[in-house]
Protein backbone atom coordinates (compact mmCIF):
# COMPACT_ATOMS: atom_id res chain seq x y z
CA UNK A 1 -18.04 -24.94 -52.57
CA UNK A 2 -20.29 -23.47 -49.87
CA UNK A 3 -19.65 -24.11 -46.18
CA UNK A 4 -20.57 -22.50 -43.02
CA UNK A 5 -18.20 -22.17 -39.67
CA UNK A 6 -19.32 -23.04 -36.28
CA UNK A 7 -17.05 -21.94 -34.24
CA UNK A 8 -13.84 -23.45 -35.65
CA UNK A 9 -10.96 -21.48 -36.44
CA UNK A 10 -10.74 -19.92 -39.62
CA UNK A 11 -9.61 -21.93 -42.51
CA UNK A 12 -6.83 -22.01 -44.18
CA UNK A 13 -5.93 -21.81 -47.89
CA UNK A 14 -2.43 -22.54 -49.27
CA UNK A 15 -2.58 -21.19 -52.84
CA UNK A 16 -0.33 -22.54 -55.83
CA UNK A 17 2.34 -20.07 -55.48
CA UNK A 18 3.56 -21.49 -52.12
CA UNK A 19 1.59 -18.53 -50.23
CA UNK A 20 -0.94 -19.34 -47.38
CA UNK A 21 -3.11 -17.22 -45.61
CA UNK A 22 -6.52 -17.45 -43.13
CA UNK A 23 -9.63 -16.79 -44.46
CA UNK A 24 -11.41 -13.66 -43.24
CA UNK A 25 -14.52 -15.25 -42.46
CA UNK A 26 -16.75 -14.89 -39.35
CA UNK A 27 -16.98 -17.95 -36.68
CA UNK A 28 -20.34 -18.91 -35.96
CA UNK A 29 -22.05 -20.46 -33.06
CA UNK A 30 -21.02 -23.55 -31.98
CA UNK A 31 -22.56 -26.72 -33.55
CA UNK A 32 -26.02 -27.84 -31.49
CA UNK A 33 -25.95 -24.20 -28.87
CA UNK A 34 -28.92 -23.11 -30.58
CA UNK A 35 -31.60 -25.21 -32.64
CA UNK A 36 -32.82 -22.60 -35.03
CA UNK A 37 -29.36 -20.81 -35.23
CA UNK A 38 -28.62 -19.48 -38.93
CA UNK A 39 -25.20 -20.01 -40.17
CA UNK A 40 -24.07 -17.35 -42.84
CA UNK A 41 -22.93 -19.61 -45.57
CA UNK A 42 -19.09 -18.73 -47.26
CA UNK A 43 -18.88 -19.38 -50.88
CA UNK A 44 -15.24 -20.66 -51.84
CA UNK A 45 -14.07 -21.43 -55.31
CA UNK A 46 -10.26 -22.78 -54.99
CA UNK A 47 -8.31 -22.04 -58.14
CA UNK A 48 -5.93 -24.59 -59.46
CA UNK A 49 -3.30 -25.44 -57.37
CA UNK A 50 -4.69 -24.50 -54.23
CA UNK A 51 -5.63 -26.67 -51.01
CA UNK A 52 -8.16 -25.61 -48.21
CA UNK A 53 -7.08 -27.10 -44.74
CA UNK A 54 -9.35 -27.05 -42.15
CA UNK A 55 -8.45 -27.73 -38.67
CA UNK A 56 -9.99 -27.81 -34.87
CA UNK A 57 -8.52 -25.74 -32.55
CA UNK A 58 -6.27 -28.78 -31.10
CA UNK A 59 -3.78 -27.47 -33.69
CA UNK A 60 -2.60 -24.75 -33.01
CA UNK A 61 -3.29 -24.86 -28.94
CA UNK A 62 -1.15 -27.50 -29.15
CA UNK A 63 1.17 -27.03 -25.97
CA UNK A 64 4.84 -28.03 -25.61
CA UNK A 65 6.56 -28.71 -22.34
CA UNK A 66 7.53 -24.77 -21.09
CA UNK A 67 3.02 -24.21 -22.28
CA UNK A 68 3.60 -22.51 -25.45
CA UNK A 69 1.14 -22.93 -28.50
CA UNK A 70 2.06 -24.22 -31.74
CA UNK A 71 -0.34 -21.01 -32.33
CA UNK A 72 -1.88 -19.86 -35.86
CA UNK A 73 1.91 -18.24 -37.08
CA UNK A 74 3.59 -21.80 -36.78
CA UNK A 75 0.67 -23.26 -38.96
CA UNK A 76 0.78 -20.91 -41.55
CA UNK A 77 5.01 -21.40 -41.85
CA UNK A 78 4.42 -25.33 -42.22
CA UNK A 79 1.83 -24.31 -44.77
CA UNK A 80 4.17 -22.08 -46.69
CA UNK A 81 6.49 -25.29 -47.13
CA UNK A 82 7.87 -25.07 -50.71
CA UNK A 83 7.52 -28.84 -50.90
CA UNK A 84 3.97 -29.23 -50.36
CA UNK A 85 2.07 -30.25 -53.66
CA UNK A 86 -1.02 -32.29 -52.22
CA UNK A 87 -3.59 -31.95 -49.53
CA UNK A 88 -2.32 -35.19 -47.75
CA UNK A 89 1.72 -33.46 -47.55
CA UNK A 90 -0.13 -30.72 -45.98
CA UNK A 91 -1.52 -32.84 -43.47
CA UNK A 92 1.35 -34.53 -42.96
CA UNK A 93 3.99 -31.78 -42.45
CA UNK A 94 1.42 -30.43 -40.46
CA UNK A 95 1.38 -32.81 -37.90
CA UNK A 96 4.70 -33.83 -37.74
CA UNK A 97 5.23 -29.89 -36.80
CA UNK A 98 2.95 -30.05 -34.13
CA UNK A 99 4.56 -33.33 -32.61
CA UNK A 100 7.75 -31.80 -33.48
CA UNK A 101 6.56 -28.46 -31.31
CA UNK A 102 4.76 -30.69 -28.45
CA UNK A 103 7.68 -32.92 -27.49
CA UNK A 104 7.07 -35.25 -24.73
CA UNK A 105 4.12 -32.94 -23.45
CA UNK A 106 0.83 -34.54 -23.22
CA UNK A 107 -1.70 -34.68 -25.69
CA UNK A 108 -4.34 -31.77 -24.65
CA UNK A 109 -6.90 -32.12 -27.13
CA UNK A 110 -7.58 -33.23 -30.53
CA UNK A 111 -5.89 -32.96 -33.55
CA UNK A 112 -8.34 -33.31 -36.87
CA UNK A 113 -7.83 -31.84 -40.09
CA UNK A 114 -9.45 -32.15 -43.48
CA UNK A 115 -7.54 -30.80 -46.67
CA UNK A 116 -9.45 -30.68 -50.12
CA UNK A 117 -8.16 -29.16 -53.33
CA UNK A 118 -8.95 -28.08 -56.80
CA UNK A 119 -9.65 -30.98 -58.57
CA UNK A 120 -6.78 -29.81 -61.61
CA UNK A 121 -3.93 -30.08 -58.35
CA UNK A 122 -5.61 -34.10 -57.74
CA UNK A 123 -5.39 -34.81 -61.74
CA UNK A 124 -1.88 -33.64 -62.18
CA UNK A 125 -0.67 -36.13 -59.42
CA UNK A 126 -1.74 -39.63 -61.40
C-alpha cells in the first residue's frame, strides 16, 4: 500500500511475532493548510501476520483524572498483547486501555482508529 501522513501521529505496525513498533516516517502538513502542498508518499507492504493501526492523536493524549496521557509507550504495550490475532482485537484492547487509563475524566478529544492487515492474517480467521 501507499499512503501519505498529514500530520497524524506515526503509525503503528504490530508484526506476527507479537512485536510492535512506530513507523519512522515523517508527518506532513496538516490536511487542507496548504492547497498545492505535496505529501511524500510511504510505501508499506505488511507481511503476513501483521496489522497497521492508525490512530488520531485523541489516543494517546488521552488524559486521566491526576492529567496524565495514555501517551505513545501505553499504546505500544496494549499492542504487544500476546492475545491479539486480528485488526478488530487491536482496536478493541486498545480502547478499552484508554477507558481503562481515562477513568471518570472527561472525554478531551476524539478517539478514531483504523486497523488493516495482510490479507493471509484475514483468511486464516474463517
Amino acid at each position: 500500500m501507499t499512503f501519505g501522513n498529514a500530520g497524524h501521529n506515526p503509525p503503528l505496525i504490530r508484526h506476527a511475532d507479537g512485536s510492535a513498533e512506530f513507523m519512522d516516517i515523517a508527518a506532513g502538513l496538516v490536511l487542507g493548510v496548504e492547497p498545492n502542498w505535496t505529501y511524500t508518499p510511504v510505501a508499506l507492504c505488511l507481511a503476513p501476520g501483521d496489522i497497521l493501526l492508525l490512530y488520531t492523536d485523541g489516543v494517546t493524549e488521552a488524559m486521566n483524572a491526576a492529567g496524565e496521557c495514555f501517551d505513545p509507550r501505553r499504546l505500544l504495550e496494549v499492542s504487544r498483547e500476546p492475545e491479539i490475532a486480528s485488526p478488530h482485537q487491536l482496536i478493541e484492547r486498545v480502547i478499552a486501555a484508554v477507558t481503562a487509563h481515562a477513568g471518570l475524566a472527561e472525554q478531551s478529544d476524539d478517539l478514531t482508529l483504523l486497523a488493516v492487515a495482510h490479507p493471509a492474517l484475514l483468511l486464516n480467521q474463517r
